[in-house]
C-alpha atoms as a PDB file:
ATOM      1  CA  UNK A   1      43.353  49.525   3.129  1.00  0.00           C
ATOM      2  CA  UNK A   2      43.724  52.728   1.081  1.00  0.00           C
ATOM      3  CA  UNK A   3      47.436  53.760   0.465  1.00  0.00           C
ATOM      4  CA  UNK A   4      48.700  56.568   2.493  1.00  0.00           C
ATOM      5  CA  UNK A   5      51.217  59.272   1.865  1.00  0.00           C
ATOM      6  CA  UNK A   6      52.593  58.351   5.015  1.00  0.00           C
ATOM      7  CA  UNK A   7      54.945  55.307   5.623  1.00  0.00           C
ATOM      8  CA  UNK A   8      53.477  52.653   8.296  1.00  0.00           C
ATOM      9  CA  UNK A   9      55.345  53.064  12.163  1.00  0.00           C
ATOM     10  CA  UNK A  10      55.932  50.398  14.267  1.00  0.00           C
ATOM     11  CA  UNK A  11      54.995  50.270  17.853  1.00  0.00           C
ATOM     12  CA  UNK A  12      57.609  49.599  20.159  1.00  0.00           C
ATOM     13  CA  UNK A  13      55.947  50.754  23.545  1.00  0.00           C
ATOM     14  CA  UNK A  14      53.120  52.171  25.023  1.00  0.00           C
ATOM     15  CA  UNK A  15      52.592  55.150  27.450  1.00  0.00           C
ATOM     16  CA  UNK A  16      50.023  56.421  29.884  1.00  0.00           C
ATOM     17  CA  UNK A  17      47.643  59.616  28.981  1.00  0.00           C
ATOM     18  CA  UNK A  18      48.914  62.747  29.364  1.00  0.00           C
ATOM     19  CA  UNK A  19      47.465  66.486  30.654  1.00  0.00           C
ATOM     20  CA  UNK A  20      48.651  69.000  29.521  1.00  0.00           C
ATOM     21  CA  UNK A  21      48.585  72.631  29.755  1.00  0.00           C
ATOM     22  CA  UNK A  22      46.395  72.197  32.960  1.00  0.00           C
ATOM     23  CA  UNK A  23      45.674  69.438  35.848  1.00  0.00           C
ATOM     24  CA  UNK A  24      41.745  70.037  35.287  1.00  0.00           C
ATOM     25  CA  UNK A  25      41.743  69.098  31.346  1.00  0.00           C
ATOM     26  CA  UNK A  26      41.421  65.651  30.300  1.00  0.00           C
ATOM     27  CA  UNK A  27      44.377  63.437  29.685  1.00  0.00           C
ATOM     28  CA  UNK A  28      45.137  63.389  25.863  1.00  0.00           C
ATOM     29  CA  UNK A  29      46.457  60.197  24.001  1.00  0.00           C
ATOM     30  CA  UNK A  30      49.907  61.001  23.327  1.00  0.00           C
ATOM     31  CA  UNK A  31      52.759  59.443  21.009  1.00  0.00           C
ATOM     32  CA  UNK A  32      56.671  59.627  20.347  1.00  0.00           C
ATOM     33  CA  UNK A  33      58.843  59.291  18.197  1.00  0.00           C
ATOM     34  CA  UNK A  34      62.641  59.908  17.803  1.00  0.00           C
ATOM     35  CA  UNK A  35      63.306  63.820  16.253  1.00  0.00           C
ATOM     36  CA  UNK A  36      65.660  62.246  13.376  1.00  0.00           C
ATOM     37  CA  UNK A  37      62.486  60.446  12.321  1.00  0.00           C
ATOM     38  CA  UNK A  38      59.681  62.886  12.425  1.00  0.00           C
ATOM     39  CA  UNK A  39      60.077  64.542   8.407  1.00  0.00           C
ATOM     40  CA  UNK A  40      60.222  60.613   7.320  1.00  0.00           C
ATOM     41  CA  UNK A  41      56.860  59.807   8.955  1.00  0.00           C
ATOM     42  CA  UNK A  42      54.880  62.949   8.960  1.00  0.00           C
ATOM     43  CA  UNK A  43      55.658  64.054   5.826  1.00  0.00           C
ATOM     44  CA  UNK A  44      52.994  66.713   4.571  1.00  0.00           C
ATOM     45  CA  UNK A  45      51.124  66.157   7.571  1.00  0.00           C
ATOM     46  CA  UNK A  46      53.967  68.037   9.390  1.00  0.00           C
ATOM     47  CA  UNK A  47      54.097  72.008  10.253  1.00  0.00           C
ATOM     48  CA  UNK A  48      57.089  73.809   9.153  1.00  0.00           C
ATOM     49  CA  UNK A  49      57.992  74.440  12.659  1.00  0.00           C
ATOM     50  CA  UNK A  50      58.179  70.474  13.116  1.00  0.00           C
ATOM     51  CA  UNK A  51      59.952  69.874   9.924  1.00  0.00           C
ATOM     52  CA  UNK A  52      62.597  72.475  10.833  1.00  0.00           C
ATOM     53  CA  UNK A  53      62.812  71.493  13.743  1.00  0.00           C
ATOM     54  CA  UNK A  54      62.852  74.845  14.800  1.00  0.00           C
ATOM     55  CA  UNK A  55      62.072  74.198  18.816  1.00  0.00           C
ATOM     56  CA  UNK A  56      62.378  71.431  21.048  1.00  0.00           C
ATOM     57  CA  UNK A  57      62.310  71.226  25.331  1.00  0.00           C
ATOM     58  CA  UNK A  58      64.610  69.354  27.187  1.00  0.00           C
ATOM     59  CA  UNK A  59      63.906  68.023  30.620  1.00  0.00           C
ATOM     60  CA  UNK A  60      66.532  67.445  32.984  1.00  0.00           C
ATOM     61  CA  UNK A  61      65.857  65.579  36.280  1.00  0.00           C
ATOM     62  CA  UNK A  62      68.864  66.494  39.122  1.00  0.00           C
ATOM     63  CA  UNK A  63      69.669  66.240  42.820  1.00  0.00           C
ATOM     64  CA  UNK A  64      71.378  69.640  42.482  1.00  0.00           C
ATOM     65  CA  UNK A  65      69.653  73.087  42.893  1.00  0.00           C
ATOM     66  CA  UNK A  66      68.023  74.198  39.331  1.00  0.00           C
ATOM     67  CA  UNK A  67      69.983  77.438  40.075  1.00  0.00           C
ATOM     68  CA  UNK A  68      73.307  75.876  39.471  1.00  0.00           C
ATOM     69  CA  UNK A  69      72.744  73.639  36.803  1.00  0.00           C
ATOM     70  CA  UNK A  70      71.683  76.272  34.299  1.00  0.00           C
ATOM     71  CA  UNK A  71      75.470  76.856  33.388  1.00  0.00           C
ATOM     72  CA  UNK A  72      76.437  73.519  32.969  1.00  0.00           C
ATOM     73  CA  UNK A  73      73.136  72.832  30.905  1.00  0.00           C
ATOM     74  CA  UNK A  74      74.278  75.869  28.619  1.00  0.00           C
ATOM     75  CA  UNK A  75      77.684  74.386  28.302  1.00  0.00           C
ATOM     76  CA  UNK A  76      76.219  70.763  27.381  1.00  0.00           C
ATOM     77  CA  UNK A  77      73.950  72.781  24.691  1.00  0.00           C
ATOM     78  CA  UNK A  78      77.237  74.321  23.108  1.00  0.00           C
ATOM     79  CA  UNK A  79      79.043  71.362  22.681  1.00  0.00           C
ATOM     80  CA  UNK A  80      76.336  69.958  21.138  1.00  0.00           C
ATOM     81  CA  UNK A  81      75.334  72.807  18.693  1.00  0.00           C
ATOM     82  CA  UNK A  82      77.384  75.898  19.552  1.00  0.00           C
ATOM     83  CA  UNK A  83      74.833  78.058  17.467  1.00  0.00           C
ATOM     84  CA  UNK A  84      71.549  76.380  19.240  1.00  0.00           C
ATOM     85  CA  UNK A  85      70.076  78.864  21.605  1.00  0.00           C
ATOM     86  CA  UNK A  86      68.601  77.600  24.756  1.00  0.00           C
ATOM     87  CA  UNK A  87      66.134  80.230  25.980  1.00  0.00           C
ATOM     88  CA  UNK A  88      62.908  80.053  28.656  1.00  0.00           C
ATOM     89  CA  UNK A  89      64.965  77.842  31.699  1.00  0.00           C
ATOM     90  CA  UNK A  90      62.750  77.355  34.585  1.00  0.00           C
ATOM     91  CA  UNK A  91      61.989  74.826  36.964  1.00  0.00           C
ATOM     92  CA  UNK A  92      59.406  72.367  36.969  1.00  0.00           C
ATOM     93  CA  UNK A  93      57.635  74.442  39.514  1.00  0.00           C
ATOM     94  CA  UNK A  94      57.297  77.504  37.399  1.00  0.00           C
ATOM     95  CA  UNK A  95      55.727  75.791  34.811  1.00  0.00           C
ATOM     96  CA  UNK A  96      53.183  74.278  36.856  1.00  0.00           C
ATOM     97  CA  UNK A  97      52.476  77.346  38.986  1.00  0.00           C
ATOM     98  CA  UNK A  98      52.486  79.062  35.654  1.00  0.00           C
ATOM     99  CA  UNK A  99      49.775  76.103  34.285  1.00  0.00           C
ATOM    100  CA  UNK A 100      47.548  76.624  37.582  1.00  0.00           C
ATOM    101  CA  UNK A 101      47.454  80.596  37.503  1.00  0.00           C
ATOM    102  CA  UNK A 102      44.419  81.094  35.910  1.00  0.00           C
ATOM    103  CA  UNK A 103      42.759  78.569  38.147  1.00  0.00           C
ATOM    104  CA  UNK A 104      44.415  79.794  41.215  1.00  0.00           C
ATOM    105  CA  UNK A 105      43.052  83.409  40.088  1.00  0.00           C
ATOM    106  CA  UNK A 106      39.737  82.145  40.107  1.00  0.00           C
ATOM    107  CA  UNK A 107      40.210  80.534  43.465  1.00  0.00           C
ATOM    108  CA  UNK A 108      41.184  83.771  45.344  1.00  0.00           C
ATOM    109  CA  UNK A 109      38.705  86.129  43.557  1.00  0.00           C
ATOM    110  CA  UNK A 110      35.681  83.375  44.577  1.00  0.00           C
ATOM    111  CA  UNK A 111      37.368  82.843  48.586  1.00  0.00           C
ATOM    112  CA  UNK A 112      37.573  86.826  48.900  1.00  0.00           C
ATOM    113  CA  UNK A 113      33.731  86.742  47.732  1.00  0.00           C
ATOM    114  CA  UNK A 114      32.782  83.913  50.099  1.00  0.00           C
ATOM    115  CA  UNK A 115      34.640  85.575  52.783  1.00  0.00           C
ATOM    116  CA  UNK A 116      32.848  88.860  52.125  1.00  0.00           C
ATOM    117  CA  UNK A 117      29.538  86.996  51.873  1.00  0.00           C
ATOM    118  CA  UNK A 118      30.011  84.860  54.930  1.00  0.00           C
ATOM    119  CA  UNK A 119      31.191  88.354  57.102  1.00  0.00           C
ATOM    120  CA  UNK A 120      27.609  90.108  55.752  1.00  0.00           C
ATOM    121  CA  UNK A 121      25.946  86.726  56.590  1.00  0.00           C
ATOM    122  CA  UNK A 122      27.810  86.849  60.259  1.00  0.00           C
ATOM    123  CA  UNK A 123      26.819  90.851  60.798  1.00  0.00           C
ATOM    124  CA  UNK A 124      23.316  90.283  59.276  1.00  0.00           C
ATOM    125  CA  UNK A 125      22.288  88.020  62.045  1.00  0.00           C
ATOM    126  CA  UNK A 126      23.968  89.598  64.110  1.00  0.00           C
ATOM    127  CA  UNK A 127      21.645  92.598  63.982  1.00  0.00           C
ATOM    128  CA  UNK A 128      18.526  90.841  63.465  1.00  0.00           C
ATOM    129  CA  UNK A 129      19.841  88.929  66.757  1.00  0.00           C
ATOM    130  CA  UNK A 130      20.183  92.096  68.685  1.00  0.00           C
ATOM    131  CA  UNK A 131      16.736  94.063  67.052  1.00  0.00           C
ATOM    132  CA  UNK A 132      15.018  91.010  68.237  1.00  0.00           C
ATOM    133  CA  UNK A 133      15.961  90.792  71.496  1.00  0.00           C
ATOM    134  CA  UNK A 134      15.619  94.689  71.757  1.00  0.00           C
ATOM    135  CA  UNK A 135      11.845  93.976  70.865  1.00  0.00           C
ATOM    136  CA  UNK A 136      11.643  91.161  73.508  1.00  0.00           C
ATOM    137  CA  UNK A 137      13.058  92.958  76.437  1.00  0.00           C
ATOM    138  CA  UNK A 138       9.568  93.691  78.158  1.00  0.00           C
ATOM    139  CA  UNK A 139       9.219  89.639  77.711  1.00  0.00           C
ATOM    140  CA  UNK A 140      12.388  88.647  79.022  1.00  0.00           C
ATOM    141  CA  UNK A 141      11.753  90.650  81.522  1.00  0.00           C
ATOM    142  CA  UNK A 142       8.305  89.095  82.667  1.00  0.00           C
ATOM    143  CA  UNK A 143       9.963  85.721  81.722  1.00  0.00           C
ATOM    144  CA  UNK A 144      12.913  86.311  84.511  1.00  0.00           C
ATOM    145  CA  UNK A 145      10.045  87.702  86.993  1.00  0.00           C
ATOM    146  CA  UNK A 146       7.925  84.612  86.668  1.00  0.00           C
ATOM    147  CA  UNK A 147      10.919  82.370  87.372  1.00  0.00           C
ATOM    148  CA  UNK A 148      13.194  82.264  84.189  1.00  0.00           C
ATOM    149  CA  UNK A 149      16.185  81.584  85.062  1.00  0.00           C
ATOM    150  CA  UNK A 150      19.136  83.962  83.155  1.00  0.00           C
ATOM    151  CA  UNK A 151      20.252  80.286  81.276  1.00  0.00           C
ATOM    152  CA  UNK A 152      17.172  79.953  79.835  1.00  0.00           C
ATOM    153  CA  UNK A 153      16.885  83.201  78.628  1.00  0.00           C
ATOM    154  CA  UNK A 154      20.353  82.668  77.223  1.00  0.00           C
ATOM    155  CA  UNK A 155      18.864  79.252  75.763  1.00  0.00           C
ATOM    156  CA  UNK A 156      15.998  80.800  74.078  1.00  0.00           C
ATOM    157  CA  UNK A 157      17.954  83.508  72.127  1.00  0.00           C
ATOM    158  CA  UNK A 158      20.274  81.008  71.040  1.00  0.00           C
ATOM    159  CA  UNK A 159      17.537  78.724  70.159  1.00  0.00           C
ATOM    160  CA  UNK A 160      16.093  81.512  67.718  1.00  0.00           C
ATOM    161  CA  UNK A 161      19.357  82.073  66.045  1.00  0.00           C
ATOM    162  CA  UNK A 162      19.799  78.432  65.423  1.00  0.00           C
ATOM    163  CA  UNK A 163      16.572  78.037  64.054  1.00  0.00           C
ATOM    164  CA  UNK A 164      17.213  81.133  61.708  1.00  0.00           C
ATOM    165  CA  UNK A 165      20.194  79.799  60.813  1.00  0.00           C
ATOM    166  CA  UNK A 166      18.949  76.304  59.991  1.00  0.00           C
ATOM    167  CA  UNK A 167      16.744  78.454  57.224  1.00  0.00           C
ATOM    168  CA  UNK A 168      19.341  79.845  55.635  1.00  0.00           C
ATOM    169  CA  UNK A 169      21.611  76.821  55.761  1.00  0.00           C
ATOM    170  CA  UNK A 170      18.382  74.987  53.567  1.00  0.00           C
ATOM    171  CA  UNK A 171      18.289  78.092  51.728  1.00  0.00           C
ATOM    172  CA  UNK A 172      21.904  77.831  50.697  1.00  0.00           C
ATOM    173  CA  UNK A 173      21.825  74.172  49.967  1.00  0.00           C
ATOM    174  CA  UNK A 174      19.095  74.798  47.590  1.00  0.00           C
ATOM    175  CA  UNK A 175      20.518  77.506  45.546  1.00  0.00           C
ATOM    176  CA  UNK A 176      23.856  75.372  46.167  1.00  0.00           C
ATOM    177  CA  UNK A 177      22.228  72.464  44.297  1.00  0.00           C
ATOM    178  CA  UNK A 178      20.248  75.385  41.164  1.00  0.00           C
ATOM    179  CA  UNK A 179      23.436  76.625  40.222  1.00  0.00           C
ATOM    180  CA  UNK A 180      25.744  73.386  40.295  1.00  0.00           C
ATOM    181  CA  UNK A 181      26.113  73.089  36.631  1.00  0.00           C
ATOM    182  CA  UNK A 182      27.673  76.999  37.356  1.00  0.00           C
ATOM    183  CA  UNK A 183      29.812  75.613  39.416  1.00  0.00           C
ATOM    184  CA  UNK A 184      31.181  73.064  37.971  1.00  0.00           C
ATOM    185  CA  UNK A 185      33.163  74.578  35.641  1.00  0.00           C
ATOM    186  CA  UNK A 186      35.326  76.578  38.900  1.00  0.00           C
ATOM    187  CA  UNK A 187      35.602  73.360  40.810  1.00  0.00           C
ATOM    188  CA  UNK A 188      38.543  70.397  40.093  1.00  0.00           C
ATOM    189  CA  UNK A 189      38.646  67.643  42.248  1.00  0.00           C
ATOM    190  CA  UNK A 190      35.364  67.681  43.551  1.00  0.00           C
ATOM    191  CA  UNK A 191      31.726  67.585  42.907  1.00  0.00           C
ATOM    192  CA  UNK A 192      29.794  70.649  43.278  1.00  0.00           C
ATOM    193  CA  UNK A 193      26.900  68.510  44.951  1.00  0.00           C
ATOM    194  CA  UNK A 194      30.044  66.503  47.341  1.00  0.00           C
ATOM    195  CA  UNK A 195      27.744  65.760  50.256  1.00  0.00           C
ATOM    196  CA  UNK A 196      30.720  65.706  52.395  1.00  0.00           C
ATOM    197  CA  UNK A 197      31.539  69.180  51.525  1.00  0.00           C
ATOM    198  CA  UNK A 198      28.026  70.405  51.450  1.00  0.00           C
ATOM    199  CA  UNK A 199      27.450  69.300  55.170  1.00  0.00           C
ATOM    200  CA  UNK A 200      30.713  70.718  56.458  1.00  0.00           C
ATOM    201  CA  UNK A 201      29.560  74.142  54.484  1.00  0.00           C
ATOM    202  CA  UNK A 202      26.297  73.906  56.745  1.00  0.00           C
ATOM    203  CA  UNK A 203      27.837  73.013  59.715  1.00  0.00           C
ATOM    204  CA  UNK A 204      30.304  75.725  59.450  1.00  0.00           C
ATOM    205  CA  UNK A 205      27.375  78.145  58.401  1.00  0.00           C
ATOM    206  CA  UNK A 206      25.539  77.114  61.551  1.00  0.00           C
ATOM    207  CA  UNK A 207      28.152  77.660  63.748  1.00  0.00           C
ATOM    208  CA  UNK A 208      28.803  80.984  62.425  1.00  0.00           C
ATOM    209  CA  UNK A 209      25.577  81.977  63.020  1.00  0.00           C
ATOM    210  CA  UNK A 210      25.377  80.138  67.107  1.00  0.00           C
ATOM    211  CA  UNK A 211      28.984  82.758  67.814  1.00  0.00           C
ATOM    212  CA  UNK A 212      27.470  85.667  66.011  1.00  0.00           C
ATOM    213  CA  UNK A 213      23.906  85.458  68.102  1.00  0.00           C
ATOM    214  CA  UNK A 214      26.663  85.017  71.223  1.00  0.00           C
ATOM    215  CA  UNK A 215      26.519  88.776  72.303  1.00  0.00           C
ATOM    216  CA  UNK A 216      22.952  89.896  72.357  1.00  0.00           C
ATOM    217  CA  UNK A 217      22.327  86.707  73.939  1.00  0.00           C
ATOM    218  CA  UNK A 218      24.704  87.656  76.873  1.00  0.00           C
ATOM    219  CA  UNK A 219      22.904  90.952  76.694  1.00  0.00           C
ATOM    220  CA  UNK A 220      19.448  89.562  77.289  1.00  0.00           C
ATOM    221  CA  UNK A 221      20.538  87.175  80.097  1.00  0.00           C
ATOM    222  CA  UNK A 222      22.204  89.896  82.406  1.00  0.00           C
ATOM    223  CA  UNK A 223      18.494  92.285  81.860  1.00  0.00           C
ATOM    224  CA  UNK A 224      17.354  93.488  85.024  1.00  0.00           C
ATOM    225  CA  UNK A 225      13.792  92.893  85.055  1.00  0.00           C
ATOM    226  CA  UNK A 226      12.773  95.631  87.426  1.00  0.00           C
ATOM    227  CA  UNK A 227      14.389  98.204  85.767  1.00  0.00           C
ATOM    228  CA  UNK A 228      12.532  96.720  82.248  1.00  0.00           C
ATOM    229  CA  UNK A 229       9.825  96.581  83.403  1.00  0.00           C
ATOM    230  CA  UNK A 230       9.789 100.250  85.500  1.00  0.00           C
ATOM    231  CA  UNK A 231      10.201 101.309  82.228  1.00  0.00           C
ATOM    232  CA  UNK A 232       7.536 100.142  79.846  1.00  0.00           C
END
């Protein structure tokens, strides 16, 4: 092998893979080594910052509230080094809810949007709901004078917003399935074609749409067919 500039470092353990900066990236091989030999084996291949050691972390696992340990970690700093600063404390929770904010940005801004979307969704068939049965009163009026019992009156505008539901559940799933490679990139943890998730989307869609077709339903089951019909 060719000589390098670099002397050869023995192995003495090995560790896991490591994410960092964020729980979505992929775990990076990772190596240490003790500070006091890091100039020795990086030589040239070593920023200034490393060869200076001019920063460093410490991590400091305790039973004791990170709020009162701050003091004593400054004091065990100082009798180390009294001229080593030891700036940016903060608990292992800041620094992952600091890693996640981004993602936990995107997470709210793309709920608020799905809740927006799912309320037009809700009022949108709502309406159509309601027009429809407006435009059908003269028939569920002749339906409840030959017989039709208020139920199945109830049943039938049910039935249509079901059915007009199921379309835009199959809608959905379609553009669901067109824009997945979109998605992917907002999603950790899960597949953006999860079958498990994609029926419980439906379902919930579905059931959405059943409540919001609720009222005019009620509406067209308590029509009094004499009065609609005096009236046409």
């Amino acid at each position: 092998m060719p000589e390098t500039p670099t002397p050869w470092l023995t192995v003495v353990g090995l560790v896991d893979d490591v994410k960092l900066e964020s729980l979505d990236r992929e775990a990076a091989e990772q190596f240490y080594q003790p500070a006091t030999q890091q100039v020795v084996s990086e030589g040239s291949f070593a920023s200034a910052g490393e060869l200076a050691a001019a920063s460093g972390y410490i991590v400091l696992h305790t039973d004791t509230p990170p709020e009162q340990m701050e003091n004593s970690l400054r004091a065990a700093v100082r009798n180390v080094d009294p001229q080593l600063p030891l700036i940016g404390m903060q608990t292992m929770e800041h620094v992952i809810s600091d890693s996640e904010a981004p993602r936990l940005f995107n997470t709210v801004l793309i709920s608020a949007f799905a809740a927006i979307a799912l309320l037009l969704a809700v009022l949108g068939i709502y309406s159509v709901i309601a027009f429809s049965v407006a435009l059908r009163e003269q028939e569920m009026a002749i339906r409840m004078a030959l017989g039709c019992q208020r139920q199945g009156v109830l049943h039938l505008v049910v039935i249509s917003a079901a059915k007009l539901g199921a379309i835009g559940c199959l809608l959905g799933l379609l553009a669901a399935a067109g824009v997945s490679h979109l998605l992917r990139s907002f999603l950790f943890g899960v597949s953006p074609l999860d079958p498990l998730v994609l029926m419980l989307s439906a379902i919930a869609m579905l059931t959405f749409a059943l409540a919001a077709s609720t009222l005019p339903a009620m509406r067209a089951a308590k029509i009094n067919p004499i009065i609609a019909l005096r009236g046409d």
